[in-house]
Protein backbone atom coordinates (compact mmCIF):
# COMPACT_ATOMS: atom_id res chain seq x y z
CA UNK A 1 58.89 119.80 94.69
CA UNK A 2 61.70 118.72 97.01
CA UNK A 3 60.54 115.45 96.73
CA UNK A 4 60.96 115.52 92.86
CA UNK A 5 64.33 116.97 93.08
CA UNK A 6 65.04 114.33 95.12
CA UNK A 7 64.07 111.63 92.98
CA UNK A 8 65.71 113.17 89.91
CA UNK A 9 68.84 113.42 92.06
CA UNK A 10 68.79 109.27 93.34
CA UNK A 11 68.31 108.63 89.34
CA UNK A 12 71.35 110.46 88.37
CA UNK A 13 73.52 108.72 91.14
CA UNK A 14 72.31 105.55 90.47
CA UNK A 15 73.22 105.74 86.70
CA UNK A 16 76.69 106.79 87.80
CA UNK A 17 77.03 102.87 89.92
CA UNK A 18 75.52 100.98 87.00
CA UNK A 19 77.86 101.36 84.18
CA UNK A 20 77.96 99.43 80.96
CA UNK A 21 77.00 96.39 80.89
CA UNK A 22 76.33 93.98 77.40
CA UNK A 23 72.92 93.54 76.15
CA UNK A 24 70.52 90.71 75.52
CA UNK A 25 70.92 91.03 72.01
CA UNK A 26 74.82 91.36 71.50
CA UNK A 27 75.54 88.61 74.45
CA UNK A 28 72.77 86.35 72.07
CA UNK A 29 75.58 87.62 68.92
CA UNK A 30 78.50 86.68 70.75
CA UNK A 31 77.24 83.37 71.51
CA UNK A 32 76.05 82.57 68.75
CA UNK A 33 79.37 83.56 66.66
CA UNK A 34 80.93 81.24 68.79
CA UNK A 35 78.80 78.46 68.32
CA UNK A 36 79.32 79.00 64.39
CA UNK A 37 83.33 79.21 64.91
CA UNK A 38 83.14 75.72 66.43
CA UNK A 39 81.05 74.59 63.49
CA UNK A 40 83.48 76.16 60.91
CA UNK A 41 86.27 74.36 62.88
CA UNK A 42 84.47 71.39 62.97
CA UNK A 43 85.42 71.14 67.02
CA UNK A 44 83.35 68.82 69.06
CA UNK A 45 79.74 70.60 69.87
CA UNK A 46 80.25 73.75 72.78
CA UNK A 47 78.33 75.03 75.30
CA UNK A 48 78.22 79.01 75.65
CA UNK A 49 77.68 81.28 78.55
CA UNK A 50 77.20 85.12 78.55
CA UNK A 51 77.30 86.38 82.04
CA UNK A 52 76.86 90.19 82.60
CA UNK A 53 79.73 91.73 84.59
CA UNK A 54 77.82 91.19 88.03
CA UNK A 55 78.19 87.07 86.73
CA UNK A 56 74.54 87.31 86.25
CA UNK A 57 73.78 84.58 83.18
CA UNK A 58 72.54 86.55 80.20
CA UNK A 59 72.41 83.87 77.83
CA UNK A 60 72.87 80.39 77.78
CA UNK A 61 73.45 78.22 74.58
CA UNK A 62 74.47 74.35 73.96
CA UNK A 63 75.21 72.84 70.29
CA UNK A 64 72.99 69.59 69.44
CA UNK A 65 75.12 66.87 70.71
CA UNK A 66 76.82 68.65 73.80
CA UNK A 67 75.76 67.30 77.04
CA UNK A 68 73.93 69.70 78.92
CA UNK A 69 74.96 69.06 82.67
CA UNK A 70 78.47 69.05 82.83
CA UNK A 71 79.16 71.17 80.03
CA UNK A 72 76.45 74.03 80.70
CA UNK A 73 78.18 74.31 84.57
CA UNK A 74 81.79 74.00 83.31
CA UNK A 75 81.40 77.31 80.91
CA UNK A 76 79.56 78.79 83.63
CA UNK A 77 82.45 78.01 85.59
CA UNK A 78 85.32 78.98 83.39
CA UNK A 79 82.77 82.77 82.85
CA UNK A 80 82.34 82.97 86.64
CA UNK A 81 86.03 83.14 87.18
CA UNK A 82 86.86 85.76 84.67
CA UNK A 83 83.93 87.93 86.54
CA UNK A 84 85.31 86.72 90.16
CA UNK A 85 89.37 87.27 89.37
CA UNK A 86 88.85 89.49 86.62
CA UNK A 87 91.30 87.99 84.56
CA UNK A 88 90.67 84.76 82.00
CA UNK A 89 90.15 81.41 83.23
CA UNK A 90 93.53 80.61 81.75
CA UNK A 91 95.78 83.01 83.52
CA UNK A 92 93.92 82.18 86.86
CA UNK A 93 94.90 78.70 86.46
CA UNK A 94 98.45 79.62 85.58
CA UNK A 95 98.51 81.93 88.51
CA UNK A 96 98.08 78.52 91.26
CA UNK A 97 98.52 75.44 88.84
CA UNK A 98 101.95 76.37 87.54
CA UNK A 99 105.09 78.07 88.52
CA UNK A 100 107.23 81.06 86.85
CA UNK A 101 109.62 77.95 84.55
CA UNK A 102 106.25 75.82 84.29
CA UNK A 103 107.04 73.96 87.59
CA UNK A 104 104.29 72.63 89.33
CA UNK A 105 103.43 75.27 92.30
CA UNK A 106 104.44 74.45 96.01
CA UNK A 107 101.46 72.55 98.35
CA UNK A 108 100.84 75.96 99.69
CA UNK A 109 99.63 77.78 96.58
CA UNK A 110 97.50 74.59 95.64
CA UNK A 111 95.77 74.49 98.86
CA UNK A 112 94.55 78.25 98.58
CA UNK A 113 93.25 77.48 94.97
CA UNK A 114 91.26 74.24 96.08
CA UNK A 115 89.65 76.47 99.07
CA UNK A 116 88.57 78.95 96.51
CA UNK A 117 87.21 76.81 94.41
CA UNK A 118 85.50 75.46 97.88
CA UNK A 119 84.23 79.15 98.76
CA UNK A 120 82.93 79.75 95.21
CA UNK A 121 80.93 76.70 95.54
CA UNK A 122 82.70 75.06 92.54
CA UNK A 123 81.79 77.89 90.45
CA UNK A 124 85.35 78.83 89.26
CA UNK A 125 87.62 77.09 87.19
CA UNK A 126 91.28 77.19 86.68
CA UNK A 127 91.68 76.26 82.41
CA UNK A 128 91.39 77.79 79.04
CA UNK A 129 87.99 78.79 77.91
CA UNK A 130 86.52 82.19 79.97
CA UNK A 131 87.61 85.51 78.89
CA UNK A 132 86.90 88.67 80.07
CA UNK A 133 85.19 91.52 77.87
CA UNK A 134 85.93 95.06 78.51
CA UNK A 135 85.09 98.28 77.03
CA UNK A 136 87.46 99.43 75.10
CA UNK A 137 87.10 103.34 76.58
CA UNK A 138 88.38 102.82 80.13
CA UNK A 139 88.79 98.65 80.54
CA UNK A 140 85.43 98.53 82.80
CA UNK A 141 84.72 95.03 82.72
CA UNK A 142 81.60 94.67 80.66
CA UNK A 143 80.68 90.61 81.04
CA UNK A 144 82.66 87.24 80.24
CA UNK A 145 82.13 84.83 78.16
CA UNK A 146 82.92 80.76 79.14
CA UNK A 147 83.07 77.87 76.56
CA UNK A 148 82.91 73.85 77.45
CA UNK A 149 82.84 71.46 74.89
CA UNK A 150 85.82 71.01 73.01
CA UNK A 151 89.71 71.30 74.15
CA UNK A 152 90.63 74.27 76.41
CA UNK A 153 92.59 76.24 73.42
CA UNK A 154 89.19 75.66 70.74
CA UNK A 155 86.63 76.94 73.65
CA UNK A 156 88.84 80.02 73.92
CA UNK A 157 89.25 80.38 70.25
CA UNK A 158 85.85 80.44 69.87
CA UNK A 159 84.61 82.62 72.65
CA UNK A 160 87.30 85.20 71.55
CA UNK A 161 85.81 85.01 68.09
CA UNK A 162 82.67 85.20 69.62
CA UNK A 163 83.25 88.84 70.47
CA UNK A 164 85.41 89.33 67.36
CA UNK A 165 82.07 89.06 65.32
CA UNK A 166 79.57 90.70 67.55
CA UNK A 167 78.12 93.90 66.47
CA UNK A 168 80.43 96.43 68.95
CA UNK A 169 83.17 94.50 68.69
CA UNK A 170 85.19 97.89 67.69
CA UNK A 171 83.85 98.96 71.50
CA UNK A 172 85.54 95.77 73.38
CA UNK A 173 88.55 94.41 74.26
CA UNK A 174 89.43 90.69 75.82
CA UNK A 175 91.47 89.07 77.80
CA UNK A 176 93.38 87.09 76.70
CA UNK A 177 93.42 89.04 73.32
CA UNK A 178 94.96 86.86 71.47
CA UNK A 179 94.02 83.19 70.99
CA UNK A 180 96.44 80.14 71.67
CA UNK A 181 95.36 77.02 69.46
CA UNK A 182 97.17 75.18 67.22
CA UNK A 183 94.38 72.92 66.07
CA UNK A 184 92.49 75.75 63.89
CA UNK A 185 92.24 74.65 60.41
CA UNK A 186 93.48 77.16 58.55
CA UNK A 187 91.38 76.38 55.09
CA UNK A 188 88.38 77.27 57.12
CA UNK A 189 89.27 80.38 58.18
C-alpha cells in the first residue's frame, strides 16, 4: 500500500517537471502551414523543423526542389537556437553580429559567438528564420520552429504563419511576433 502511494506520488511530481509541450499532430499543422505560405508566396522551396522545447525534432519537412543536406541542418540550426537562447534566431544574431546604431560588434563579442557556435557543435545559428513558440498562459516555451530555403525575412514569415494557422494558435505566442519582410506579395495574401 505504501508502495502504491508511492508510485501515485512520483506520477504527480513528474507531471509537475514535464509541462506543455506541442504535439505530433499540431507541430505536423504548423509545418505544413508553412510550407503552403511559401507556396502562396511563391518563395523558393523551404525546409521545416518542429523541435519540441527540449530541441528534440518532432517533425521534419522539405518542399520538392529544396536540397535536403544543407537546408534540413540550417532550419535545424536556426530552431536549435531559439530552444538554446530562448529567443529567435534573429535577435540572437543581432545580440553578437551587430551593435546598438547597427555597427559591426567589437572582436570580443564575435569571438564569444564563434565559440558558441563551436560548443553547440554548429547547431545554432545567428539569422532570421527560428522563432520561439510559447504558451500564451504563462510564456513557457512550448517548441520552435526553424525555416531554410528562401531569404531570412520569407523563412520567418512563413514559420510565423506556420503557427498563425495551426489549430491552438489562440493558445501560443512567438517570438518575434511580428514578421519583417518586404517581399510578401500582397495579392496573395
Amino acid at each position: 500500500d505504501s508502495f502504491a502511494r508511492a508510485g501515485k506520488k512520483r506520477k504527480k511530481e513528474m507531471s509537475i517537471l514535464i509541462g506543455k509541450s506541442l504535439s505530433l499532430k499540431v507541430a505536423d499543422e504548423i509545418a505544413s502551414a508553412a510550407i503552403s505560405a511559401a507556396i502562396e508566396q511563391s518563395f523558393r522551396p523551404i525546409s521545416v523543423v518542429v523541435l519540441d522545447s527540449a530541441g528534440h525534432s518532432i517533425v521534419t519537412k522539405r518542399m520538392d526542389g529544396c536540397p535536403g543536406t544543407a537546408y534540413e541542418k540550417i532550419s535545424h540550426a536556426k530552431a536549435n537556437t531559439c530552444v538554446a537562447t530562448k529567443t529567435c534566431s534573429r535577435e540572437y544574431g543581432n545580440k553578437y553580429l551587430k551593435g546598438k546604431n547597427g555597427e559591426p560588434v567589437t572582436p570580443d563579442v564575435f569571438v564569444r559567438f564563434v565559440n558558441q557556435i563551436g560548443i553547440l557543435d554548429g547547431k545554432i545559428a545567428g539569422f532570421p528564420g527560428g522563432i520561439v513558440i510559447r504558451h500564451a498562459d504563462g510564456g513557457e516555451i512550448v517548441g520552435a520552429v526553424g525555416i531554410s530555403g528562401a531569404a531570412g525575412d520569407e523563412d520567418e514569415y512563413c514559420a510565423l504563419m506556420g503557427v498563425k494557422d495551426c489549430s491552438i494558435a489562440d493558445e501560443l505566442i512567438t517570438e518575434p511576433a511580428e514578421h519583417s519582410c518586404k517581399t510578401l506579395n500582397k495579392s496573395k495574401m
